[in-house]
Each structure stands twice: as structure tokens, then as C-alpha cells.
Protein backbone atom coordinates (compact mmCIF):
# COMPACT_ATOMS: atom_id res chain seq x y z
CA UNK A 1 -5.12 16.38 35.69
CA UNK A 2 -7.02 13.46 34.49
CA UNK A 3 -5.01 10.23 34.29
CA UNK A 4 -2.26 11.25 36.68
CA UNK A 5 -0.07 8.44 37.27
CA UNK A 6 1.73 7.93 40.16
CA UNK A 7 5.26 6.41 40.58
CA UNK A 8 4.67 5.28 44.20
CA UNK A 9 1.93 5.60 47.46
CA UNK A 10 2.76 6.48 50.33
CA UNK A 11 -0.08 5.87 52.82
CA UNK A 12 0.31 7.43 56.60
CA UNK A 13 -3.00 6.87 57.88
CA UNK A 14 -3.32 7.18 61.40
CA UNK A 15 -0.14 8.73 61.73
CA UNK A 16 -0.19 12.63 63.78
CA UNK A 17 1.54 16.13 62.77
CA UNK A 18 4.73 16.22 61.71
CA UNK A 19 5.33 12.66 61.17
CA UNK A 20 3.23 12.79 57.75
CA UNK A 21 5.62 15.72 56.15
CA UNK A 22 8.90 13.98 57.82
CA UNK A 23 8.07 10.73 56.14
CA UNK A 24 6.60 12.40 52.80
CA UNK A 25 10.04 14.44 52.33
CA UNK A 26 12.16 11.38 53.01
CA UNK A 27 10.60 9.15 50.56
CA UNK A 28 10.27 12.62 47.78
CA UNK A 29 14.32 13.04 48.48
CA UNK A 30 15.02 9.01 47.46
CA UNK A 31 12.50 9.28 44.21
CA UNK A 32 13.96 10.61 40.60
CA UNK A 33 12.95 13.68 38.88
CA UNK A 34 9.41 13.56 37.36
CA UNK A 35 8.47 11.28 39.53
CA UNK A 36 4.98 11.47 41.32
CA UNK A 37 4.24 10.48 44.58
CA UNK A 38 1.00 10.22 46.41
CA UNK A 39 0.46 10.53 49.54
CA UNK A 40 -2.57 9.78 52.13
CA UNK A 41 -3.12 11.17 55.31
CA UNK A 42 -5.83 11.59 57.86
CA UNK A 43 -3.85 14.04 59.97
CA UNK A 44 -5.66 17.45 60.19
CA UNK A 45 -3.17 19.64 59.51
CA UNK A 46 -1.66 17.71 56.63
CA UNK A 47 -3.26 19.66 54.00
CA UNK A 48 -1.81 23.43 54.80
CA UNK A 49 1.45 21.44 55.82
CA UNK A 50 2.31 19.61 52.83
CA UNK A 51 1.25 22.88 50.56
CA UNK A 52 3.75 24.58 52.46
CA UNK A 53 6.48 21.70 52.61
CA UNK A 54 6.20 21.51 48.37
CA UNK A 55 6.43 25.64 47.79
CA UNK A 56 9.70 25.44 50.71
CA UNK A 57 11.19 22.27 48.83
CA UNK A 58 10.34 23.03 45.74
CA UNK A 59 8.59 20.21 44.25
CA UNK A 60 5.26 20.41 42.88
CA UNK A 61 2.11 19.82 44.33
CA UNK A 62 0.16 18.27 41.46
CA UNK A 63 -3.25 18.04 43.35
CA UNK A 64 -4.84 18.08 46.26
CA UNK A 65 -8.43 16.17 47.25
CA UNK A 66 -10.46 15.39 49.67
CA UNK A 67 -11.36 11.87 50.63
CA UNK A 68 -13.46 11.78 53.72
CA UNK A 69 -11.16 11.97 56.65
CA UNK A 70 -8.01 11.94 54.51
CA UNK A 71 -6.21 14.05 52.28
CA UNK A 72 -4.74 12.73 49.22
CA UNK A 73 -1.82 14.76 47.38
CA UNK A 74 0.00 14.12 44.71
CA UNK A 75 3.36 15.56 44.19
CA UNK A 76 5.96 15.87 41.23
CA UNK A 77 9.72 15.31 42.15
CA UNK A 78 11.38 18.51 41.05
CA UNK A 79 14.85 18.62 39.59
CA UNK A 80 15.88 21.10 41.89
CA UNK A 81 14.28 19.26 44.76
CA UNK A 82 15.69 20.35 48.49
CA UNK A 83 14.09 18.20 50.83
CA UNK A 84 15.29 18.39 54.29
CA UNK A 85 17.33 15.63 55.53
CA UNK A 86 16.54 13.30 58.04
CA UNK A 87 18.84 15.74 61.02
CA UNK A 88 16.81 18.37 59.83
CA UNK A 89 13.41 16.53 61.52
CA UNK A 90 15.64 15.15 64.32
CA UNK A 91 16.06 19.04 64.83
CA UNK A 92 12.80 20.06 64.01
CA UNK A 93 11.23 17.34 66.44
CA UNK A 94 14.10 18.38 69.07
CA UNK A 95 12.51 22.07 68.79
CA UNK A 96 8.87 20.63 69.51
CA UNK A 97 10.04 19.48 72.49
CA UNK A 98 11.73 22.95 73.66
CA UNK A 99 8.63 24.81 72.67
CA UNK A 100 7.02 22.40 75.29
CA UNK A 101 9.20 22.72 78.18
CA UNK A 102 9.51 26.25 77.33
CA UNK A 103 5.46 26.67 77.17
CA UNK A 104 5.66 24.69 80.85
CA UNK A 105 8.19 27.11 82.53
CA UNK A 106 6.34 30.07 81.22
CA UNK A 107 2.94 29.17 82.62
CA UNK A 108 3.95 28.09 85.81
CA UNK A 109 6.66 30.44 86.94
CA UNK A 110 4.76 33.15 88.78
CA UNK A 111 7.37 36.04 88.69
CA UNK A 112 6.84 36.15 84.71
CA UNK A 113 4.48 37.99 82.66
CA UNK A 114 2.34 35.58 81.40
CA UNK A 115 1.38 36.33 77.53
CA UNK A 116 -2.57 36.95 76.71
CA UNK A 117 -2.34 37.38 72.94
CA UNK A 118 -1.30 34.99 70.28
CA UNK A 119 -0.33 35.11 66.72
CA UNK A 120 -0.73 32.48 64.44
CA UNK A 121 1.47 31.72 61.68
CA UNK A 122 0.47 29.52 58.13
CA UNK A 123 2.79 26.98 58.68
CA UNK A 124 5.38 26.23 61.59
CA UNK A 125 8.33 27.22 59.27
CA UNK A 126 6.44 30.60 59.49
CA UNK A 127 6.99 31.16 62.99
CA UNK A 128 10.32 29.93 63.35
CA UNK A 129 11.13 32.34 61.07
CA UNK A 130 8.93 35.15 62.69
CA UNK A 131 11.14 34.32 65.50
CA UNK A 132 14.39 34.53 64.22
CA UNK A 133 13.63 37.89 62.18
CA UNK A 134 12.08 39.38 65.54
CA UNK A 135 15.26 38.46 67.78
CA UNK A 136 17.90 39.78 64.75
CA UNK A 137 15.79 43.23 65.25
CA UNK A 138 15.57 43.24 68.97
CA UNK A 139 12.25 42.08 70.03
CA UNK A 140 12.84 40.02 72.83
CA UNK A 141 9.42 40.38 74.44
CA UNK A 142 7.75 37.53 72.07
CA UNK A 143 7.75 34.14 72.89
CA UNK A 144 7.40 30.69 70.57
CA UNK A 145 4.93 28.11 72.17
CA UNK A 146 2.88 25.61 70.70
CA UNK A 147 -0.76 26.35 69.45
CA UNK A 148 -3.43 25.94 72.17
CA UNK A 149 -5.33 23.31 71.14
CA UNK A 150 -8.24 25.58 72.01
CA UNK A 151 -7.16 27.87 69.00
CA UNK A 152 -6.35 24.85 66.73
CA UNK A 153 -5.89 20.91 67.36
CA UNK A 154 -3.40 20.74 64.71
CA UNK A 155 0.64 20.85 65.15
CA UNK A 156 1.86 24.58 64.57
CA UNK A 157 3.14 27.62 66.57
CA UNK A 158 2.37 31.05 67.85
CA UNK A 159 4.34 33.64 69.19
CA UNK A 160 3.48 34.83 72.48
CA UNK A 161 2.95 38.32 73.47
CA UNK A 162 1.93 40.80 76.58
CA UNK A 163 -0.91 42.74 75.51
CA UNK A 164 -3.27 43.69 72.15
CA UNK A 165 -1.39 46.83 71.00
CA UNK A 166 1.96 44.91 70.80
CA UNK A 167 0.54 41.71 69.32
CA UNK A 168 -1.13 44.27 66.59
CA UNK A 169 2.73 46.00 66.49
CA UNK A 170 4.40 42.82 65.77
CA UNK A 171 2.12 41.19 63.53
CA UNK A 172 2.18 44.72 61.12
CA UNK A 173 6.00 44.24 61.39
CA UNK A 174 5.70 40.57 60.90
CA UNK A 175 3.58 41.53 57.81
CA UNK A 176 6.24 43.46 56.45
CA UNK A 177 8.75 41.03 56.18
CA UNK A 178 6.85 38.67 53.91
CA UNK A 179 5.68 36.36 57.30
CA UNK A 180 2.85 34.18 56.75
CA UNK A 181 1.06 35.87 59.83
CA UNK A 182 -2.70 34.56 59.80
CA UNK A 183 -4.34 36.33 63.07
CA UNK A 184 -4.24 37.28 66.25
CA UNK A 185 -5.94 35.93 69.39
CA UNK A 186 -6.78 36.96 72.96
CA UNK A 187 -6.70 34.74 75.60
CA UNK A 188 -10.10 34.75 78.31
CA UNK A 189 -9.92 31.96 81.11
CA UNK A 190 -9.60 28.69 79.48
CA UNK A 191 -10.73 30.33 75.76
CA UNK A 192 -9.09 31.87 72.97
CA UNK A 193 -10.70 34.73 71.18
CA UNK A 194 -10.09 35.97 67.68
CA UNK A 195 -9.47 39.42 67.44
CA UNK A 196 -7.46 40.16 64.28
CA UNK A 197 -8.15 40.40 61.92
């Protein structure tokens, strides 16, 4: 990769989760084929986001460093590019805000089960997916909420579930469908435990 080139830099320091990706895939979807772009970010979750925004969209991620507190990446404009469009993020910001309400409701309505375990997913796509799959088969005992800060700082979901042995249940059928599940955690008070894997 020496003397990679890039067509244009984008830099989004300072700016938090998903703004980065929302701005990166608007400026990718304006740029020609072959193009490279590179992008700098200091938000924490940027790196495992924008590896997971290129293999969705289809471009390539050329490289991928570590500058201090930001992450640089460099990415290839694909011919076949599919980068969202800008109602897509509209949408996708729209759902943030559900997942908070919904997260609110959940918590403070005492006639409801509240969930103790939590799954976490590779990337938020992930778990919208896991979502979707889980209600076309049924499952209507799982709930999408934000990730606790305590289990990560970084934008992303979980799904919500009552008890270990179901959490275990869904994330082996999660699995199974090709989700990007990544582990399981218990809440205890006011902290999250990892217990899967």
C-alpha cells in the first residue's frame, strides 16, 4: 500500500457515532469509480463501523491505521458502489430515536418484565437485522435498545432478553442465520457482566 493516493479527505474530527459513516457514504456516493477517499475520525466506534459500512456498500476499504485518537481509512470507490442515500440516515437516525423512547418505556413501566441479558451485535446493521429475522420467525420476547454505555460507550444495539437460557437460545439461533452476534451479557445493579462467550 505504499504511495496510496487519495482523490479527496474527508476529516470529521470531533464529530460522534453515526454522523462519521452518514457523512463518509454521502461524499463515497458523489465520488467516481477508483476513486479513493480518506477519511479521519476520532469517534470510537468508527473503526468496526466503517469496516462494516465498506463490506455492506461494497466499496473497498484500502487501509486502516491508527493515529492517536483517530482513525484514518482509506477507501476505493467501487463500480458497483450502493451507498445508502441520504433518507436512508434520516431513517436510520429516526430509528435511534425509537430505540430511545422505546429503552425509556421499558425501564420505567413497572407491569413489564424488565430484560437482564443482552446480546451484542458487530455492527448496528447486525441487530436490526437480528431483529427482523427474529420477528419473521416468531420471537417476540426480544427487544432492540441501545448499548448501555456500561457495556460499550460507542453507538450500537443489543437485543434485550428475560433470562440466560433464552439469551444463549437466541444467540445459537442468531448464529445460525449468518448474524454478526458478538456476546452475551448479564445485567447486576448498575453493571454489565460478560457471560458468553
Amino acid at each position: 500500500m505504499e504511495g496510496l493516493k487519495e482523490d479527496k479527505v474527508l476529516d470529521l474530527s470531533g464529530l460522534s457515532c453515526p454522523l462519521p459513516v452518514v457523512l463518509t457514504s454521502e461524499t463515497m456516493r458523489k465520488m467516481k469509480e477508483g476513486q479513493v477517499l480518506k477519511v479521519i475520525s476520532t469517534d470510537p466506534g468508527f473503526e468496526r463501523d466503517i469496516w462494516s459500512w465498506s463490506k455492506q456498500s461494497g466499496n473497498v476499504l484500502l487501509k486502516l491505521e491508527k493515529d492517536g485518537e483517530k482513525t484514518v481509512a482509506y477507501i476505493k470507490k467501487a463500480s458497483e458502489g450502493g451507498e445508502p442515500s441520504l433518507w436512508y440516515w434520516v431513517k436510520f437516525h429516526a430509528l435511534g430515536v425509537k430505540l430511545h423512547v422505546r429503552q425509556f418505556l421499558v425501564f420505567m413501566n413497572p407491569f413489564t418484565k424488565k430484560p437482564d441479558h443482552f446480546i451484542t451485535f458487530s455492527a448496528i446493521s447486525e441487530g436490526t437485522r437480528a431483529e427482523k429475522l427474529l420477528k419473521e420467525k416468531g420471537e417476540r420476547d426480544v427487544l432492540l435498545l441501545p448499548i448501555p454505555d456500561e457495556i460499550d460507550p460507542r453507538c450500537g444495539v443489543v437485543l434485550a432478553v428475560k433470562g440466560q437460557e433464552r439469551a444463549r437460545e437466541i444467540y445459537e439461533k442468531l448464529r445460525d442465520m449468518n448474524v454478526g452476534v458478538e456476546a452475551i451479557y448479564k445485567k447486576s445493579g448498575k453493571s454489565y457482566e460478560r457471560v458468553f462467550p
